[in-house]
N, C-alpha and C. Protein backbone atom coordinates (compact mmCIF):
# COMPACT_ATOMS: atom_id res chain seq x y z
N UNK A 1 102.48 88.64 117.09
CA UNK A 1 103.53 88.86 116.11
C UNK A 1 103.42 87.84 114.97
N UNK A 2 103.09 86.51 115.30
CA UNK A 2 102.92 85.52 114.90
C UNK A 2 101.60 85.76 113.53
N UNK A 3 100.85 86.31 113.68
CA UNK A 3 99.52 86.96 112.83
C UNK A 3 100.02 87.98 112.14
N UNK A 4 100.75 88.53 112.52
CA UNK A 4 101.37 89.96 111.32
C UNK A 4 102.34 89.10 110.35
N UNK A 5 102.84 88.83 111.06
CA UNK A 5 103.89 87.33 110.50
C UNK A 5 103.54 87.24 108.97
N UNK A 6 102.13 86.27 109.29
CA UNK A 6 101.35 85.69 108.48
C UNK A 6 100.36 86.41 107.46
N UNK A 7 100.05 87.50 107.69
CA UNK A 7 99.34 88.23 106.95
C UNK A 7 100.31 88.90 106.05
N UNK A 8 101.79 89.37 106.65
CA UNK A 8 102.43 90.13 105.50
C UNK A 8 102.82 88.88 104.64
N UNK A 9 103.39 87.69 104.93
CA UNK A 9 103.26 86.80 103.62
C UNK A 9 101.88 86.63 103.17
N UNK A 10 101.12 86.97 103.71
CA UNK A 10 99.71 86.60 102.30
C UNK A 10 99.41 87.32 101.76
N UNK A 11 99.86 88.74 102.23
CA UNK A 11 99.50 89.87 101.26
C UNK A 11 100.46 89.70 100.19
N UNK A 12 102.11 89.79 100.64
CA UNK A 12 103.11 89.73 99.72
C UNK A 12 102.94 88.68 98.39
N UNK A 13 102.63 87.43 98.90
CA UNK A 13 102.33 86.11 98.22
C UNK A 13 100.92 86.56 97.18
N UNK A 14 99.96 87.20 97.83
CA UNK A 14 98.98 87.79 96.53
C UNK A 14 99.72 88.44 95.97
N UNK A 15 99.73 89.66 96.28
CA UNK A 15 100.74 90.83 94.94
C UNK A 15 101.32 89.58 94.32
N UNK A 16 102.44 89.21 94.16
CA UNK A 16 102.98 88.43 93.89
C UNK A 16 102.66 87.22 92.95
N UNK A 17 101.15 86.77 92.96
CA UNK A 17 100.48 85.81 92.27
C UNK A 17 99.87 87.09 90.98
N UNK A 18 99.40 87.74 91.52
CA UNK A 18 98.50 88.76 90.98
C UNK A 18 99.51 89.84 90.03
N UNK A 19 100.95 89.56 89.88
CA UNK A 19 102.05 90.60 89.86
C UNK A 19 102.46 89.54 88.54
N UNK A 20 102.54 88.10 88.88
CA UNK A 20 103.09 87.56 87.48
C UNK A 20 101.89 87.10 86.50
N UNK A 21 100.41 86.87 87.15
CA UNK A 21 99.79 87.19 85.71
C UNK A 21 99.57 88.51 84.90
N UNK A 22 100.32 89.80 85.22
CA UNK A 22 100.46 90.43 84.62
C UNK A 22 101.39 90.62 83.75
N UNK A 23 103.01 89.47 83.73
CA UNK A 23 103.50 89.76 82.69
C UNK A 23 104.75 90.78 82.95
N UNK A 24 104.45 91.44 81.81
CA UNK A 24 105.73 92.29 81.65
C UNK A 24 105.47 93.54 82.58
N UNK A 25 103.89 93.88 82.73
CA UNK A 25 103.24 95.19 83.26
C UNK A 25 104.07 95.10 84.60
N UNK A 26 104.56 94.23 85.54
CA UNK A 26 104.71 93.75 87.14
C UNK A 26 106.59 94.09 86.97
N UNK A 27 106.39 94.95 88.08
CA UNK A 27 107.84 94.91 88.66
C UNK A 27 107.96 94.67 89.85
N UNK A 28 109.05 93.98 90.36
CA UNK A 28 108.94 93.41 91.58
C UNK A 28 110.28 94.58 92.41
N UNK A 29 110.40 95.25 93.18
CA UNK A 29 111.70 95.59 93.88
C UNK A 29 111.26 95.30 95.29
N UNK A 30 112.75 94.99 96.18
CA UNK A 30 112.54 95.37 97.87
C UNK A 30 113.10 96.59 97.90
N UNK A 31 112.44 96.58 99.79
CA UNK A 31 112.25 97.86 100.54
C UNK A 31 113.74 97.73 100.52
N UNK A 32 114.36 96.77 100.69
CA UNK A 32 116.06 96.96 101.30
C UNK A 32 116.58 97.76 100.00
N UNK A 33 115.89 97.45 98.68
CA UNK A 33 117.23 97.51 97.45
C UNK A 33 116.88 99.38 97.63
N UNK A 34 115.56 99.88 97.91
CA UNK A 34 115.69 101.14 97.81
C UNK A 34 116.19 102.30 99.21
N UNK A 35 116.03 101.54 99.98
CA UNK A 35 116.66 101.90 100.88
C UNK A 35 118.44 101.89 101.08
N UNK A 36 119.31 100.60 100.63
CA UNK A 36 120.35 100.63 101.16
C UNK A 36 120.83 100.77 98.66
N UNK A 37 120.79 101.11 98.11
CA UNK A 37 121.42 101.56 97.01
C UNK A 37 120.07 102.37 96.15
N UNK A 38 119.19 103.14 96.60
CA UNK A 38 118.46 103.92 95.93
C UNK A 38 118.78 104.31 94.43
N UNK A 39 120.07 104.53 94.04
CA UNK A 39 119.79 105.41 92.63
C UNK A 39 120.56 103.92 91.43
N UNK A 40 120.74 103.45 92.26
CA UNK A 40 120.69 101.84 91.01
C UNK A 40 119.35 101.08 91.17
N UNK A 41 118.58 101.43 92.40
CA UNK A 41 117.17 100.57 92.53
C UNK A 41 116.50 101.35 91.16
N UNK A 42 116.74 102.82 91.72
CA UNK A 42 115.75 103.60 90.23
C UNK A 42 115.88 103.85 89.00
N UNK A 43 117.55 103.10 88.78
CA UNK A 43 117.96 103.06 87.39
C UNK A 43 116.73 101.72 86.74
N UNK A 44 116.63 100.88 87.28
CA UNK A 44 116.27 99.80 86.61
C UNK A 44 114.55 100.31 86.77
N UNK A 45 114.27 100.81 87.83
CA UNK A 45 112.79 100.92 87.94
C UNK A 45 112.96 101.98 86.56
N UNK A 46 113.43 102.95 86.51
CA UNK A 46 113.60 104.12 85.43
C UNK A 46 113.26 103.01 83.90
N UNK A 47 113.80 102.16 83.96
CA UNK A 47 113.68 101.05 82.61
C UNK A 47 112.29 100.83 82.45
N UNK A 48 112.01 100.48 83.58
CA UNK A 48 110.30 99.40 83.81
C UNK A 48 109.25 100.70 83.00
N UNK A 49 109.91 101.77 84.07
CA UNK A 49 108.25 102.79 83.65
C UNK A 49 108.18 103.64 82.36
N UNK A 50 109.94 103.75 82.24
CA UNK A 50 109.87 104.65 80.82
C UNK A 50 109.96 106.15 81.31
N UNK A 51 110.57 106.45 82.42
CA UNK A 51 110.66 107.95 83.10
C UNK A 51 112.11 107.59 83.96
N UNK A 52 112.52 108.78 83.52
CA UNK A 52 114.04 108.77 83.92
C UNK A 52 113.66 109.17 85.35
N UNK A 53 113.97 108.21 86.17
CA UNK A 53 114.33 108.52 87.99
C UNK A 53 116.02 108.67 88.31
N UNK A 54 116.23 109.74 88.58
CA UNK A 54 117.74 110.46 88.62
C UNK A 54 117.52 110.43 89.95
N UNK A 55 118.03 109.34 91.07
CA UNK A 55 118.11 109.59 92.30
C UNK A 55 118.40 111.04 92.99
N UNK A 56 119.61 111.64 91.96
CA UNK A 56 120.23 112.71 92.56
C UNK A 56 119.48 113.76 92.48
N UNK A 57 118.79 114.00 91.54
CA UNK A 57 117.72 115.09 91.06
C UNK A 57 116.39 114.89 91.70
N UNK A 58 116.27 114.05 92.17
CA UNK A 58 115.37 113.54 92.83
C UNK A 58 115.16 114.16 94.51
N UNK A 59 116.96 114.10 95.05
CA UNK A 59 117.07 114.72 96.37
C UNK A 59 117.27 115.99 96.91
N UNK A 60 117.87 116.60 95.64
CA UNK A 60 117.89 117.85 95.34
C UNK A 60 116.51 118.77 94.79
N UNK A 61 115.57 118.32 94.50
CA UNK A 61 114.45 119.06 94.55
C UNK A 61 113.15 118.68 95.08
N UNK A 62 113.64 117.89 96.15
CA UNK A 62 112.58 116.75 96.86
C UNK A 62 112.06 117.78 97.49
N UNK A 63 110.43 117.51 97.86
CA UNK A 63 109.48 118.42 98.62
C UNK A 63 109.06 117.40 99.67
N UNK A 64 108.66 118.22 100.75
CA UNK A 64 107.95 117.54 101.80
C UNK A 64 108.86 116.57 102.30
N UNK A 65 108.57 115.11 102.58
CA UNK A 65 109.22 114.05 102.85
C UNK A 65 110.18 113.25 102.53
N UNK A 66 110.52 114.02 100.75
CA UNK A 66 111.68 113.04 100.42
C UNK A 66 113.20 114.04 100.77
N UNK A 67 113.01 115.48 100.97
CA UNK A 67 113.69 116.56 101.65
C UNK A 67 114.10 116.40 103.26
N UNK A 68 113.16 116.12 103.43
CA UNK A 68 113.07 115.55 105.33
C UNK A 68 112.18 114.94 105.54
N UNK A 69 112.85 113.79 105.59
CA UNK A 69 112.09 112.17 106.27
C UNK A 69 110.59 112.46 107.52
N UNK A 70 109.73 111.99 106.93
CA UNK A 70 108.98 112.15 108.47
C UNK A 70 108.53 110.86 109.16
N UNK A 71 109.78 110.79 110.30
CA UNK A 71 109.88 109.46 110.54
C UNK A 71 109.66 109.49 112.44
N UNK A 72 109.04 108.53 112.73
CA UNK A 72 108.93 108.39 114.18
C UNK A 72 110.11 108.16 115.01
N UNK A 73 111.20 107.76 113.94
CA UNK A 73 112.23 107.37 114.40
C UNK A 73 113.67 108.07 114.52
N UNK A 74 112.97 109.84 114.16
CA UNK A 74 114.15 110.42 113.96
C UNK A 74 115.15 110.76 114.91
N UNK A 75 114.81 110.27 116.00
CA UNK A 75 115.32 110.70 117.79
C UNK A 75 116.19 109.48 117.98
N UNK A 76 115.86 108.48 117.20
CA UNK A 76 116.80 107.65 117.37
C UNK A 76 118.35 107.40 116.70
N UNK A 77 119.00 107.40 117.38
CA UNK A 77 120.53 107.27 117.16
C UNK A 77 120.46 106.04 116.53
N UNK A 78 121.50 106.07 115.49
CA UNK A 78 121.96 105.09 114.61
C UNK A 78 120.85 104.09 113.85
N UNK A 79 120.05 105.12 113.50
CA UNK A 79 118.32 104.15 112.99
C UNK A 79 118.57 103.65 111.59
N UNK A 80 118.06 102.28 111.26
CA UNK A 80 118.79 101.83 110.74
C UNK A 80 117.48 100.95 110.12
N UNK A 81 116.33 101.23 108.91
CA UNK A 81 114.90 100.82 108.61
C UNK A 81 115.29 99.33 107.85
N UNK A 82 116.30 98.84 107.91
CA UNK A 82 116.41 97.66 107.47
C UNK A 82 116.73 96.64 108.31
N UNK A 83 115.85 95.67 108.04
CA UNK A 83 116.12 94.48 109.48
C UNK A 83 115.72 94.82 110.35
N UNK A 84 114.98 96.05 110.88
CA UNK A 84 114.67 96.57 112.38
C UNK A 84 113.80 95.42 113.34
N UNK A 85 112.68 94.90 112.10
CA UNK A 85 111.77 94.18 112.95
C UNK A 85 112.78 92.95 113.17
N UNK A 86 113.48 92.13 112.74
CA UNK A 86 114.37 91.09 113.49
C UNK A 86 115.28 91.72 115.06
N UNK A 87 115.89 92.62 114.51
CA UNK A 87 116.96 93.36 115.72
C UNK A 87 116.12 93.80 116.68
N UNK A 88 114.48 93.72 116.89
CA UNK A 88 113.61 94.04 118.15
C UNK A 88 113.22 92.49 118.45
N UNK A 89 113.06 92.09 118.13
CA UNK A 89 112.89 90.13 118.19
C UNK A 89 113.86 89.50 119.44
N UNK A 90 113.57 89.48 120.23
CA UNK A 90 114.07 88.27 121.64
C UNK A 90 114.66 86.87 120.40
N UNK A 91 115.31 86.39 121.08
CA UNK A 91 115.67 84.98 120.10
C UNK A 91 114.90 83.98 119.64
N UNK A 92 113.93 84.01 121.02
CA UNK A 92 112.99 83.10 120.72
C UNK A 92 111.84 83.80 119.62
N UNK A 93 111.60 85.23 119.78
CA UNK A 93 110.39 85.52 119.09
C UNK A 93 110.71 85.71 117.79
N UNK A 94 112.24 85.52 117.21
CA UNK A 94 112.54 85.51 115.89
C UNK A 94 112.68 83.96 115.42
N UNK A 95 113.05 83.00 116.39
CA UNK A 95 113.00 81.68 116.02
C UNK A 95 110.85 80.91 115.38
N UNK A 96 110.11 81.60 116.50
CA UNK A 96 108.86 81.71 116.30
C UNK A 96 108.39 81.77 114.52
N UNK A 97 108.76 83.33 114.40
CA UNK A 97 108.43 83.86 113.12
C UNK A 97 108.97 83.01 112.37
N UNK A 98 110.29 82.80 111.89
CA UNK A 98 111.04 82.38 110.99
C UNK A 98 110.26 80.87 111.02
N UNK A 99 109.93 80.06 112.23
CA UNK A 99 109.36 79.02 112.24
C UNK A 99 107.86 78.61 111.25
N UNK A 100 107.58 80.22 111.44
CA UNK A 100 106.16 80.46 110.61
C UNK A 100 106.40 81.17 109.36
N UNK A 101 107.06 81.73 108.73
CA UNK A 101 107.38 82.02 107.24
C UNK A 101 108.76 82.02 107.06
N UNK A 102 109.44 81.23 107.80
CA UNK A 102 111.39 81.24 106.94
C UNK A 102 111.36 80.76 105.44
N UNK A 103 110.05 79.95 105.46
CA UNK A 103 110.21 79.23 104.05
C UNK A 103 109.74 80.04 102.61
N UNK A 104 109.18 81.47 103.25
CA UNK A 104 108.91 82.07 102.06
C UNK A 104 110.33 83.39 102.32
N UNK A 105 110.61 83.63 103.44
CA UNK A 105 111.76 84.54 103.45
C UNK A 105 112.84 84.03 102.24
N UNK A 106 113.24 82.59 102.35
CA UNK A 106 114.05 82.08 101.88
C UNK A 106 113.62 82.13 100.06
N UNK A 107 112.66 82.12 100.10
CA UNK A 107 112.13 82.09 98.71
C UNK A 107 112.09 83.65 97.79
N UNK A 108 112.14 84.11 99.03
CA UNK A 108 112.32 86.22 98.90
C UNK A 108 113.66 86.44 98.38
N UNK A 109 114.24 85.58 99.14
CA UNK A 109 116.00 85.64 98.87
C UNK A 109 116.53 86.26 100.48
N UNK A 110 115.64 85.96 101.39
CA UNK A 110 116.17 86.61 102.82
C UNK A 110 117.48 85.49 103.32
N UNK A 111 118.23 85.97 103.92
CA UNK A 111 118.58 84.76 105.19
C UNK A 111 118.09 84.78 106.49
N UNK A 112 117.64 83.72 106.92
CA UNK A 112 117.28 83.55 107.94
C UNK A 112 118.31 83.83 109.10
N UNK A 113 118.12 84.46 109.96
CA UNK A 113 118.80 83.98 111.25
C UNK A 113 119.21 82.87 112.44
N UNK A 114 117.98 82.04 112.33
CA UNK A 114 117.71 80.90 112.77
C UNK A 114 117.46 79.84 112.13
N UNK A 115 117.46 78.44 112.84
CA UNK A 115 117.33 77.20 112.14
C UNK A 115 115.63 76.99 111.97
N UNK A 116 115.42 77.39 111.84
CA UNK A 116 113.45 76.78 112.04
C UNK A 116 113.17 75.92 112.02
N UNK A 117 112.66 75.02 112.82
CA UNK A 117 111.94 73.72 113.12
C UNK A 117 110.56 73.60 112.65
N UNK A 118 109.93 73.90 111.78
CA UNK A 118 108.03 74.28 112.25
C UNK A 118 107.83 72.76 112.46
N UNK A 119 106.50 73.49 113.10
CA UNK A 119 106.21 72.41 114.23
C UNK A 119 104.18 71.94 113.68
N UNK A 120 103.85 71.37 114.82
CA UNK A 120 102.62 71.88 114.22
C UNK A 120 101.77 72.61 114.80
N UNK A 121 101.91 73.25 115.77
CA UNK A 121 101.75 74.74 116.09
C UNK A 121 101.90 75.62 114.93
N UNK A 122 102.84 75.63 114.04
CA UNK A 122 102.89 76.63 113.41
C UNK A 122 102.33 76.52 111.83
N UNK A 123 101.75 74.90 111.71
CA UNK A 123 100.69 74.22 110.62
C UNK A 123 99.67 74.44 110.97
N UNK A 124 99.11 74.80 112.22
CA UNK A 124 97.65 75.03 112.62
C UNK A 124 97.65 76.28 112.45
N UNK A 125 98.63 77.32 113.16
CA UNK A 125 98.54 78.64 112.64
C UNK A 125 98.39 78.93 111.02
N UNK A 126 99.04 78.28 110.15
CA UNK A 126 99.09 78.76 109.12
C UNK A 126 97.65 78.14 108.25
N UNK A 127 97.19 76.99 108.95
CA UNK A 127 96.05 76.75 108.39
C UNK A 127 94.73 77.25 108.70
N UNK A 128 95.01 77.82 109.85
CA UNK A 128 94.32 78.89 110.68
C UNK A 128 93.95 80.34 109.86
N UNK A 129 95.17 81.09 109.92
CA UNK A 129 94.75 82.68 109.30
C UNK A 129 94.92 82.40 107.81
N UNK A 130 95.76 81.78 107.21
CA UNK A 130 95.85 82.32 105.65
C UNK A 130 94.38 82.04 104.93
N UNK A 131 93.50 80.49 104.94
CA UNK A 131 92.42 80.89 104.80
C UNK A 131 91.52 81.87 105.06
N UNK A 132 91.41 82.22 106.57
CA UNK A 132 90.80 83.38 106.84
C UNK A 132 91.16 84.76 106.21
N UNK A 133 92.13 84.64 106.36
CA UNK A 133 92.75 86.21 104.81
C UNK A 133 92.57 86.29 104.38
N UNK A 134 92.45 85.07 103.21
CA UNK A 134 91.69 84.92 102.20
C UNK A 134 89.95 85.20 101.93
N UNK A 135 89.60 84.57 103.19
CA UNK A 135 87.88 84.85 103.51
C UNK A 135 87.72 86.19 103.67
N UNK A 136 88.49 86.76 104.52
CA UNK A 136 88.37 88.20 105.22
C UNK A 136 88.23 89.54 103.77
N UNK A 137 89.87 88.87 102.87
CA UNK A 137 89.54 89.55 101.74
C UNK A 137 88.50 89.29 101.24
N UNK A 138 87.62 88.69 100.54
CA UNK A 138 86.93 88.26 99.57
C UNK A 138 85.24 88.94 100.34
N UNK A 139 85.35 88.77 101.69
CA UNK A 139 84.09 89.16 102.46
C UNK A 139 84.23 91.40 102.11
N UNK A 140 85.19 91.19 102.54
CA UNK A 140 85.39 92.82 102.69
C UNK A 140 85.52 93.70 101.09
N UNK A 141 85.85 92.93 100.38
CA UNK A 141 85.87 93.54 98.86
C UNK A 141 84.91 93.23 98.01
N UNK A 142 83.95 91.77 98.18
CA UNK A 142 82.82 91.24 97.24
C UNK A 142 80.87 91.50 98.14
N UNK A 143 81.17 91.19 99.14
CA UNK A 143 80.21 91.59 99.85
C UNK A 143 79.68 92.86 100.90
N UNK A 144 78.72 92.83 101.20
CA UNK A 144 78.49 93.68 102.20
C UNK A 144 78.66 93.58 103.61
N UNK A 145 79.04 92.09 103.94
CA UNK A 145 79.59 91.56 104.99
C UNK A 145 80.78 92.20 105.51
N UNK A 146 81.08 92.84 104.79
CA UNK A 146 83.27 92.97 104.78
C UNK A 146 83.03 93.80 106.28
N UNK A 147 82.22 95.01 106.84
CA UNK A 147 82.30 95.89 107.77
C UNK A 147 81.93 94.92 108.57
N UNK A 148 81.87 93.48 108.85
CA UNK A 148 81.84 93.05 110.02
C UNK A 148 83.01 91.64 110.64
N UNK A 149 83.51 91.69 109.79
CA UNK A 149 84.88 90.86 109.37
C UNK A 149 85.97 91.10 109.98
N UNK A 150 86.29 91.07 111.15
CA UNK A 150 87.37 91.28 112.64
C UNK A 150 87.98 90.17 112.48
N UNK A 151 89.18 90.37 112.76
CA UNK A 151 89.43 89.65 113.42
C UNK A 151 90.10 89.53 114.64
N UNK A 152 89.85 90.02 115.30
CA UNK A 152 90.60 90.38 116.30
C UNK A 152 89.83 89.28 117.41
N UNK A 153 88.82 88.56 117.59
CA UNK A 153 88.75 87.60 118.35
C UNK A 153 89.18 86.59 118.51
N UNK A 154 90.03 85.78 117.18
CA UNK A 154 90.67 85.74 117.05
C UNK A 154 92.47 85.67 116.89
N UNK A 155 92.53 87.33 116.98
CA UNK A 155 93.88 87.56 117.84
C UNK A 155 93.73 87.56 119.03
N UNK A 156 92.68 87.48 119.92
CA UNK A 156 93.14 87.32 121.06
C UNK A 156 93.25 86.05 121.62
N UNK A 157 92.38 85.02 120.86
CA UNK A 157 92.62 83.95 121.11
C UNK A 157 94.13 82.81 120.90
N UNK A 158 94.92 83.44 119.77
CA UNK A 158 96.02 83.16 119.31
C UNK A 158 97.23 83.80 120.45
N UNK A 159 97.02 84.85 121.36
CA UNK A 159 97.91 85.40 122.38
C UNK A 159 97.78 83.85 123.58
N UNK A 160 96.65 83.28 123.90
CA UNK A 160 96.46 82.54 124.97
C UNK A 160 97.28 81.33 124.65
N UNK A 161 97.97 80.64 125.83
CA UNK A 161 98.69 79.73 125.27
C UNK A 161 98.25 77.95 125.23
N UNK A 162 98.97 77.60 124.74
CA UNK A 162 98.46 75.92 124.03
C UNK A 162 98.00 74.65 125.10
């Protein structure tokens, strides 16, 4: 968990680097703002692109998926795509995470749930994969190396404990 953790802040944290040397071209929204107030998320996105997004017109002639969701989760009662991955988290395995990126959640504008301590367990982890992300990208997009670039030996070594 601890490796997904870490990879969605390094992906996020690229976009993100790569999002403000573009300037004015870069819009930034969250999954929450379109999920929990959709037709004020697309008023402002409607600004950015220069195309009127009319939430309502939008649901009313939606095809395929935006008509009916195709979701793994439709069997579930009271499903609820925001916060899910915390509300499946044991206490400890959300104290973990937050231990390993609360400090960019907080920088997202999240609140944390927990106090986070990081430790240095979670300085070796981070000095651990984010370079390698970095390597992994750069192998898999600049070279011919990239089709051999796993890491999954890796993840299994990060499951075994300290």
């Amino acid at each position: 968990m601890g490796v997904a953790g870490l990879y969605w802040k390094w992906i996020v944290s690229k976009g993100r680097k790569i999002g403000r040397e573009l300037g004015h071209d870069y819009y930034e929204l969250h999954y929450e703002d379109v999920v929990e107030k959709p037709a004020e998320t697309l008023v402002a996105l409607s600004d950015f692109v220069g195309q009127e997004l009319d939430y309502d017109r939008i649901k009313q002639v939606g095809i395929g998926s935006v008509s009916e969701p195709n979701s793994s989760f439709a069997s579930v009662r009271n499903f609820r795509p925001v916060g899910r991955w915390a509300e499946q988290m044991t206490p400890e395995q959300l104290a973990k995470i937050e231990a390993l990126i609360g400090s960019f959640l907080n920088e997202l504008g999240y609140r944390l749930a927990t106090s986070p301590t990081p430790g240095s367990r979670e300085a070796r982890f981070r000095g651990t994969y984010m370079p390698w992300f970095t390597l992994r990208h750069w192998l898999k997009s600049s070279t011919p190396l990239g089709r051999f670039s796993s890491i999954e030996r890796m993840e299994i070594s990060a499951t075994t404990p300290d």
